[in-house]
C-alpha atoms as a PDB file:
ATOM      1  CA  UNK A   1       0.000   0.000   0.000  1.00  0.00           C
ATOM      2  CA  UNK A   2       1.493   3.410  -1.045  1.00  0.00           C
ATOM      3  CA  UNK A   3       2.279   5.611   1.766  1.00  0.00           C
ATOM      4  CA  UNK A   4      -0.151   8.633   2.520  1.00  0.00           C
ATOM      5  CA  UNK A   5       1.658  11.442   0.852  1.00  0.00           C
ATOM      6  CA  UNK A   6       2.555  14.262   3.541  1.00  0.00           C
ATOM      7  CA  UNK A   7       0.176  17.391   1.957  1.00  0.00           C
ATOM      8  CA  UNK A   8      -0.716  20.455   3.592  1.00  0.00           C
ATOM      9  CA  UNK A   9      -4.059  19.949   3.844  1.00  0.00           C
ATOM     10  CA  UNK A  10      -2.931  16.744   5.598  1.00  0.00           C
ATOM     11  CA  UNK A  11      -0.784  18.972   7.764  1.00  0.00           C
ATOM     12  CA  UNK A  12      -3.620  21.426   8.651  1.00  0.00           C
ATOM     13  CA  UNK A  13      -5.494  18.766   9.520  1.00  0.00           C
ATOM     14  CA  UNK A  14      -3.354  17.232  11.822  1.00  0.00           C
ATOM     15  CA  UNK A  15      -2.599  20.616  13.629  1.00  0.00           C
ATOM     16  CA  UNK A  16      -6.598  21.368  13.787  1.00  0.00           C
ATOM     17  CA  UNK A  17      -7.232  18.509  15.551  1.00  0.00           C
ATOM     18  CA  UNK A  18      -4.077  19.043  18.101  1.00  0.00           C
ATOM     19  CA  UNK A  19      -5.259  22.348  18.443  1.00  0.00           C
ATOM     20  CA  UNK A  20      -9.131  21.352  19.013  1.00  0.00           C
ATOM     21  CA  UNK A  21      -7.955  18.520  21.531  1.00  0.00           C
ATOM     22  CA  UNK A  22      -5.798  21.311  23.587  1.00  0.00           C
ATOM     23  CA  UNK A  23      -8.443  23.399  23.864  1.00  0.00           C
ATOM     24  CA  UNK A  24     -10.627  21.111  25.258  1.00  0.00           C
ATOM     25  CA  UNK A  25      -8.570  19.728  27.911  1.00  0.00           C
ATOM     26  CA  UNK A  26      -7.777  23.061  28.974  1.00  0.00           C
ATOM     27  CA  UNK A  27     -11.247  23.953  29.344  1.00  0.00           C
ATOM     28  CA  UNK A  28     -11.918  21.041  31.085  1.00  0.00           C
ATOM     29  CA  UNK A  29      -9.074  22.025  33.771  1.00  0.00           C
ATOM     30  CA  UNK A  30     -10.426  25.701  33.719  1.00  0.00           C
ATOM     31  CA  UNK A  31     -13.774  24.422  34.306  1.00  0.00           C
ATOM     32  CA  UNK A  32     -12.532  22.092  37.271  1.00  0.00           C
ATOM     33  CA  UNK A  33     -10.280  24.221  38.451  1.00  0.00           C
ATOM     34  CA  UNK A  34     -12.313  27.633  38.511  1.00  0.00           C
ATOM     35  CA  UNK A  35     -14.644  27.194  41.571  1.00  0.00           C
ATOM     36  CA  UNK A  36     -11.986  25.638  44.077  1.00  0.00           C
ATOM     37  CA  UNK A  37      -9.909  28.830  42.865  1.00  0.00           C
ATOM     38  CA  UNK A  38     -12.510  31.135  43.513  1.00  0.00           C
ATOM     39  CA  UNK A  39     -13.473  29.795  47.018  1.00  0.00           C
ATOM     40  CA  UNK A  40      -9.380  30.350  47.742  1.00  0.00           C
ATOM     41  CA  UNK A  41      -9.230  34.089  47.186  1.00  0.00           C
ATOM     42  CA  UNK A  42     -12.378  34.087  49.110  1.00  0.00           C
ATOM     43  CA  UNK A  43     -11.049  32.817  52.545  1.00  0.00           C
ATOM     44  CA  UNK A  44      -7.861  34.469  51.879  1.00  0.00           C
ATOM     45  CA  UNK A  45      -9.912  37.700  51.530  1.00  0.00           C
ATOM     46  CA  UNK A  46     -12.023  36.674  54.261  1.00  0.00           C
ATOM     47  CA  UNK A  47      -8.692  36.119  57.026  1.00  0.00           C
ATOM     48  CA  UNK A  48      -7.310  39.291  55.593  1.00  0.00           C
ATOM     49  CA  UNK A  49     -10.582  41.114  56.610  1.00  0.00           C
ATOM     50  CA  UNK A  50     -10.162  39.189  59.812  1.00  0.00           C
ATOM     51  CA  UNK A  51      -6.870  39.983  60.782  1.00  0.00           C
ATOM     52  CA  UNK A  52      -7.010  43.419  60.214  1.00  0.00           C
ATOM     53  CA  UNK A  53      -9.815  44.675  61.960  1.00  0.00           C
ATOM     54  CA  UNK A  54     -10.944  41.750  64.397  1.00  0.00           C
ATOM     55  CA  UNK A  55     -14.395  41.841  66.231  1.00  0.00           C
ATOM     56  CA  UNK A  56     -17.081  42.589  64.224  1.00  0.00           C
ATOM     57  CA  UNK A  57     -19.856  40.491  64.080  1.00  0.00           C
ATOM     58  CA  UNK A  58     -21.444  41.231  60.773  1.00  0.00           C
ATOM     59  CA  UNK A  59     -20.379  39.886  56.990  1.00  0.00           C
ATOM     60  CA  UNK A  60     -18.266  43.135  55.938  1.00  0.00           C
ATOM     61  CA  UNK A  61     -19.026  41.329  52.294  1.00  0.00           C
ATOM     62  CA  UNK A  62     -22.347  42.069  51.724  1.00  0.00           C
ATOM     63  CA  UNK A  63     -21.479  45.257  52.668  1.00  0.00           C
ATOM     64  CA  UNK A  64     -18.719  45.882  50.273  1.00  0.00           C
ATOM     65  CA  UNK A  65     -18.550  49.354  48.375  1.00  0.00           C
ATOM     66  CA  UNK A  66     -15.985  50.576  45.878  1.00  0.00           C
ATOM     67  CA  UNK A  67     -13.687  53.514  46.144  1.00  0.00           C
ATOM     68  CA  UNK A  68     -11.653  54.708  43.200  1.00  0.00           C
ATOM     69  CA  UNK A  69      -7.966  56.313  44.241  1.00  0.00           C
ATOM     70  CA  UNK A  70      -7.238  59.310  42.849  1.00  0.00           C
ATOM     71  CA  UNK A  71      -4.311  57.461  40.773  1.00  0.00           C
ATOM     72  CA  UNK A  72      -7.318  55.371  39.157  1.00  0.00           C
ATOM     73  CA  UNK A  73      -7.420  52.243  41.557  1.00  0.00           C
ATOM     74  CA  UNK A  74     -10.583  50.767  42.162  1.00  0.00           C
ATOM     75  CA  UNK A  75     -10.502  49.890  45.580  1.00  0.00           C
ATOM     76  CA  UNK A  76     -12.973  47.387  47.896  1.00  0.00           C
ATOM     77  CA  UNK A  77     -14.179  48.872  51.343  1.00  0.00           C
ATOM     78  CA  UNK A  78     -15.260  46.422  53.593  1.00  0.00           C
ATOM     79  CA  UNK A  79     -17.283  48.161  56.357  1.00  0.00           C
ATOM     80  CA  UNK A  80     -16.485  46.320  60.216  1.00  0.00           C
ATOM     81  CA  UNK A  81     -19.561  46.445  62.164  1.00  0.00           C
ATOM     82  CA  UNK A  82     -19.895  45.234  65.801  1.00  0.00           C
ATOM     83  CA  UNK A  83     -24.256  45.332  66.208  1.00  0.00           C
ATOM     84  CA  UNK A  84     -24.292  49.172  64.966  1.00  0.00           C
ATOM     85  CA  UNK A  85     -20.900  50.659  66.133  1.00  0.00           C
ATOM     86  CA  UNK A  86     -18.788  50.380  62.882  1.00  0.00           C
ATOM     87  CA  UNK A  87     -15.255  49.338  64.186  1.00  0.00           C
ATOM     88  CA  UNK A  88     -13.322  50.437  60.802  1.00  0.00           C
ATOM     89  CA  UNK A  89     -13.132  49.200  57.454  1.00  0.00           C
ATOM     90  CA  UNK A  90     -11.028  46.638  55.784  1.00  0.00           C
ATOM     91  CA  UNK A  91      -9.196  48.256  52.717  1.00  0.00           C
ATOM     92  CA  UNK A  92      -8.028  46.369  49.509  1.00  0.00           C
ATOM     93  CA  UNK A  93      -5.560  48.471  48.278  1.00  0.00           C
ATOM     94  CA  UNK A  94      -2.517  48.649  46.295  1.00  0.00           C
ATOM     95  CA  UNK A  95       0.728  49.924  44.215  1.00  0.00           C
ATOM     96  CA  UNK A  96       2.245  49.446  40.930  1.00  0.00           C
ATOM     97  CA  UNK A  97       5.438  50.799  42.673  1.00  0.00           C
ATOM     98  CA  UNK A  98       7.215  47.839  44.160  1.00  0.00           C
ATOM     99  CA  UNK A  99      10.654  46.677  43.316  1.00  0.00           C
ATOM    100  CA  UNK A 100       9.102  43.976  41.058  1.00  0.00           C
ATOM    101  CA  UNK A 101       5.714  45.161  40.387  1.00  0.00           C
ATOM    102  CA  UNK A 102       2.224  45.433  42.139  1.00  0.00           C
ATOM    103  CA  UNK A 103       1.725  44.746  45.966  1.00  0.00           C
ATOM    104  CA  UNK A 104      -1.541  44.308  47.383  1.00  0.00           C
ATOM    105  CA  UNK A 105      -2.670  45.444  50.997  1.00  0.00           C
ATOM    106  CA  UNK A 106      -5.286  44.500  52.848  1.00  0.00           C
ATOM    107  CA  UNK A 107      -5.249  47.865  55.082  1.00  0.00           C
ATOM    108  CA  UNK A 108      -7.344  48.009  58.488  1.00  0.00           C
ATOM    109  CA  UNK A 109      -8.894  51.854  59.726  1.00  0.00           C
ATOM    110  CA  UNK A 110     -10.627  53.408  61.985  1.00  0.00           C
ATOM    111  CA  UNK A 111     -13.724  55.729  61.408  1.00  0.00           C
ATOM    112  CA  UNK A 112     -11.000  57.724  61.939  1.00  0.00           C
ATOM    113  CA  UNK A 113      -8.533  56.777  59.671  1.00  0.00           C
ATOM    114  CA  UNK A 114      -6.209  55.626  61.759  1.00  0.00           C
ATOM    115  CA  UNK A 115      -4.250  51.925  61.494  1.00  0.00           C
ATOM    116  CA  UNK A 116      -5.494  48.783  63.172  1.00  0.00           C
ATOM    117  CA  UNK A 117      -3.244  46.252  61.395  1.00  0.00           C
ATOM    118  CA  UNK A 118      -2.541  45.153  57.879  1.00  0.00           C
ATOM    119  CA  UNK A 119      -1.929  41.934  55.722  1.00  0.00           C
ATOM    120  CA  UNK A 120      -0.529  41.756  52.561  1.00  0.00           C
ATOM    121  CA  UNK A 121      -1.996  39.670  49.933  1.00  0.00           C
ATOM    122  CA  UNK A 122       0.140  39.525  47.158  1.00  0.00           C
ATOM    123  CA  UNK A 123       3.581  40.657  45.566  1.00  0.00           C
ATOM    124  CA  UNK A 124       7.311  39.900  44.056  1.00  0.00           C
ATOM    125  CA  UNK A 125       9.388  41.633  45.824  1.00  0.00           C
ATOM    126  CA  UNK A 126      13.161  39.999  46.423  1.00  0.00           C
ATOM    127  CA  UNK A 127      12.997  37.055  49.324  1.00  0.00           C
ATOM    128  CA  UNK A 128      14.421  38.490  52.110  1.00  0.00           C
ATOM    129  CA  UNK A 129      14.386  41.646  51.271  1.00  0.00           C
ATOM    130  CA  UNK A 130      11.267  43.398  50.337  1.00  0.00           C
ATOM    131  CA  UNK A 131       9.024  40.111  51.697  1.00  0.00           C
ATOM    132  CA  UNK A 132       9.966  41.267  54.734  1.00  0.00           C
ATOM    133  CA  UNK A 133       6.859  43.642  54.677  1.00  0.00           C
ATOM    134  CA  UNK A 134       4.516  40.929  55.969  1.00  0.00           C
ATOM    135  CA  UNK A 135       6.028  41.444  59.327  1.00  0.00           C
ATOM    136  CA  UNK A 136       8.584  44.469  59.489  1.00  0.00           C
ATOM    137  CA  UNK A 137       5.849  47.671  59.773  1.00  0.00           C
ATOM    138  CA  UNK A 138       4.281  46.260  62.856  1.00  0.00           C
ATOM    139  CA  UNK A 139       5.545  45.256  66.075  1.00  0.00           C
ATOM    140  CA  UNK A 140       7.615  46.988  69.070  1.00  0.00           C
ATOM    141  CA  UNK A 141       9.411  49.019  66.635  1.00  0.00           C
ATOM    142  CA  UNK A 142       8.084  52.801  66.920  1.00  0.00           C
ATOM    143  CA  UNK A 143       9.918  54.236  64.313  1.00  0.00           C
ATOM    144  CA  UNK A 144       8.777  50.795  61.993  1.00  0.00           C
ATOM    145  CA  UNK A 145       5.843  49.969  63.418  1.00  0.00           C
ATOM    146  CA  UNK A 146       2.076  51.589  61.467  1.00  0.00           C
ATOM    147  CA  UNK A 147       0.036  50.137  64.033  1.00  0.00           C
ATOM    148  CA  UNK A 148      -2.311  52.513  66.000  1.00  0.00           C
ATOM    149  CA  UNK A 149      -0.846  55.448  63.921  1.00  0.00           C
ATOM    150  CA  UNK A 150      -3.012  58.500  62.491  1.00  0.00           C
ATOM    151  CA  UNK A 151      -1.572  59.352  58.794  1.00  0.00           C
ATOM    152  CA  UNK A 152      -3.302  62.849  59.416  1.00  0.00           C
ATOM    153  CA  UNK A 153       0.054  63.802  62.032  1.00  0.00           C
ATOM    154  CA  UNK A 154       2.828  60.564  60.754  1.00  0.00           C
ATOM    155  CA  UNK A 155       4.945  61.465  57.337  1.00  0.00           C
ATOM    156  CA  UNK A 156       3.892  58.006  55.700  1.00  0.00           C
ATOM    157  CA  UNK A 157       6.927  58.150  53.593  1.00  0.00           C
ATOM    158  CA  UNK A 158      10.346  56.368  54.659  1.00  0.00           C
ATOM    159  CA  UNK A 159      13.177  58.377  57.235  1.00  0.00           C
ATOM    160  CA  UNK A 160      15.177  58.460  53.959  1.00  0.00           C
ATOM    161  CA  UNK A 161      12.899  60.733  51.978  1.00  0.00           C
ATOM    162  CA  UNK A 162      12.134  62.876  55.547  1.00  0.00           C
ATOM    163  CA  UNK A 163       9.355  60.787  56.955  1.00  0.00           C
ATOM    164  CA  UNK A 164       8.807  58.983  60.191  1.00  0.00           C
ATOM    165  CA  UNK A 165       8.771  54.790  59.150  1.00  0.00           C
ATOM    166  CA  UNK A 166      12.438  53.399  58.851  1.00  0.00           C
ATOM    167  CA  UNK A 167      12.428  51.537  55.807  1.00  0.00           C
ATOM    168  CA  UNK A 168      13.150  47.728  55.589  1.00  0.00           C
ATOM    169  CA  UNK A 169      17.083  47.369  55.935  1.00  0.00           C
ATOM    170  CA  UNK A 170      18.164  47.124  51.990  1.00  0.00           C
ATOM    171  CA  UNK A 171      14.475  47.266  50.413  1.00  0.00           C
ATOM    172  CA  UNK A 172      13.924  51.019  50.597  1.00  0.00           C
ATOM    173  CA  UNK A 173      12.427  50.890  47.156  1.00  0.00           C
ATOM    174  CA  UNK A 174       9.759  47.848  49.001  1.00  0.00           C
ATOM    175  CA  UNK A 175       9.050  50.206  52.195  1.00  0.00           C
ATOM    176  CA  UNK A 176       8.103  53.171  49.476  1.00  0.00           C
ATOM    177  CA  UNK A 177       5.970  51.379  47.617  1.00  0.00           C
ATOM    178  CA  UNK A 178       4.088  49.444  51.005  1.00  0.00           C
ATOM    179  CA  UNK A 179       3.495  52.926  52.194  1.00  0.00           C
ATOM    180  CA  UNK A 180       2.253  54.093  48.877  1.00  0.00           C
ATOM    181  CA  UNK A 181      -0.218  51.484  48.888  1.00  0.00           C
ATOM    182  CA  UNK A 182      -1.706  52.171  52.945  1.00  0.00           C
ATOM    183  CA  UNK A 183      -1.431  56.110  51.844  1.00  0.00           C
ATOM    184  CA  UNK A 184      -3.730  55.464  48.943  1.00  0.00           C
ATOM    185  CA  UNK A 185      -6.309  53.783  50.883  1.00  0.00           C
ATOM    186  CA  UNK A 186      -6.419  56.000  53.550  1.00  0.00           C
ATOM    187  CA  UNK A 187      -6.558  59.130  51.266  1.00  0.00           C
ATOM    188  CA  UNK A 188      -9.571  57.868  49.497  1.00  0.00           C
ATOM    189  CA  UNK A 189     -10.984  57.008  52.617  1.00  0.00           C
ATOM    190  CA  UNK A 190     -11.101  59.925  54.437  1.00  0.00           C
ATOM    191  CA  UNK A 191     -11.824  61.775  51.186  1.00  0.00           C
ATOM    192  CA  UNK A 192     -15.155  59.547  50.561  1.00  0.00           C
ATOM    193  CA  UNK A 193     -15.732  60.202  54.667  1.00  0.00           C
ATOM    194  CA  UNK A 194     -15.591  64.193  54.682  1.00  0.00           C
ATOM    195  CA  UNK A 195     -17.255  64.562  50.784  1.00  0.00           C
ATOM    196  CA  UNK A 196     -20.412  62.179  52.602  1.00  0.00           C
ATOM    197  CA  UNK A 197     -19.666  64.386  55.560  1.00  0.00           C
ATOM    198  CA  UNK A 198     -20.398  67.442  53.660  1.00  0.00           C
ATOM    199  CA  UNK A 199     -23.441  66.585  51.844  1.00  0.00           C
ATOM    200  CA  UNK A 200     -24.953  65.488  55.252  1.00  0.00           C
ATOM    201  CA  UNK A 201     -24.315  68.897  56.575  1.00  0.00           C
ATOM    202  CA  UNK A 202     -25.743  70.475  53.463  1.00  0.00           C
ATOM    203  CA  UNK A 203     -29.006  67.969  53.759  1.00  0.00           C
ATOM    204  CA  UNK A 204     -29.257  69.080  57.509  1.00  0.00           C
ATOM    205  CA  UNK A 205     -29.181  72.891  56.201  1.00  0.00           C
ATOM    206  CA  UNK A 206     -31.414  73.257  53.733  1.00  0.00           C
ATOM    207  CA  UNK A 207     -34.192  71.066  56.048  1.00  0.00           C
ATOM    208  CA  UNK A 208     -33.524  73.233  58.749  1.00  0.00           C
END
C-alpha cells in the first residue's frame, strides 16, 4: 500500500485537531479548576478582613462598596460592624510601585482613619528583602511599626525621603511602595468620609 503522501491539507489537519484537543482539555481544567480557585481568594480575603480589623460580628461582604484612588485604583471597602458601632473598614488596596511590580494590601482603619493592622496579599518583591513587609511595619518598633498610627500627624513616607517609618534594611524601594499602597487607601478614605460628611451637613441645612 502506497504511503499517505505528507500534503498540507494533511498537515492542517493534523494541527486542527491538536489544536481542538488542547483546547478542550484546557477547558476542562479551567472548568474544574475555577470554583476551588474562587473559594481560595475568598477565605484568603475573608482572614485578611479578619486579621485586620478583628471583632465585628457582621459579613463586611455584603457590605462591600468601591472607592476609586485618585491614581485610578478601584478599591474594595469592607465596612467592620460590631451590632451598629462600625469598628473600621477593611481596605483592599494597592501599588504598581514595588521593586518587582504590584503589591496588594489589605489595610485596616478606623472611622477615623487611623491603622489597626494590615496583611498583605500579594507581591514579588526579592525574598528576604522586600518580603519582609509581611512582618517588618508592625511590632515593638516605633519608628517601623504603622500600628495605632493616624496618617493625618505621621509622614507616611520612609526616614530616607524625611518621613517617620524606617524603611526595611536594603528594600527602601519595598518600604516606598508598602506605604504608597496604605497612603492610597487612607486618602480615598477619608476623602469619601468628609465629601459624605459634607453633603450630610448640606441635607441638615437646607431642612432646617
Amino acid at each position: 500500500m502506497a504511503k499517505t503522501e505528507s500534503t498540507l491539507v494533511n498537515m492542517v489537519l493534523t494541527l486542527l485537531i491538536i489544536t481542538v484537543v488542547a483546547g478542550a482539555s484546557l477547558g476542562m481544567v479551567y472548568k474544574v479548576t475555577k470554583e476551588p480557585i474562587a473559594m481560595a481568594k475568598l477565605a484568603k480575603q475573608q482572614k485578611a478582613i479578619e486579621e485586620v480589623v478583628p471583632g465585628f460580628d457582621n459579613n463586611p461582604t455584603d457590605e462591600m462598596y468601591q472607592l476609586t484612588s485618585k491614581e485610578g485604583y478601584a478599591l474594595q471597602v469592607f465596612p467592620c460592624k460590631k451590632g451598629d458601632e462600625l469598628l473600621g473598614v477593611a481596605i483592599a488596596t494597592k501599588t504598581d510601585k514595588g521593586f518587582s511590580g504590584e503589591i496588594k494590601i489589605m489595610v485596616g482603619l478606623k472611622p477615623d482613619g487611623t491603622i489597626i493592622n494590615y496583611s498583605v496579599l500579594e507581591h514579588k518583591e526579592t525574598p528576604g528583602l522586600g518580603s519582609k513587609m509581611n512582618d517588618w511595619f508592625r511590632g515593638d518598633n516605633p519608628k517601623q511599626s504603622l500600628i495605632n498610627r493616624d496618617p493625618s500627624n505621621t509622614k507616611m513616607i520612609v526616614s530616607k525621603d524625611g518621613g517617620d517609618i524606617d524603611a526595611i534594611t536594603a528594600a527602601t524601594i519595598s518600604s516606598r511602595a508598602f506605604l504608597d499602597a496604605i497612603m492610597i487607601a487612607y486618602t480615598a478614605y477619608k476623602e469619601n468620609a468628609d465629601a459624605q460628611s459634607a453633603k450630610s451637613t448640606i441635607q441638615k441645612g437646607a431642612k432646617s
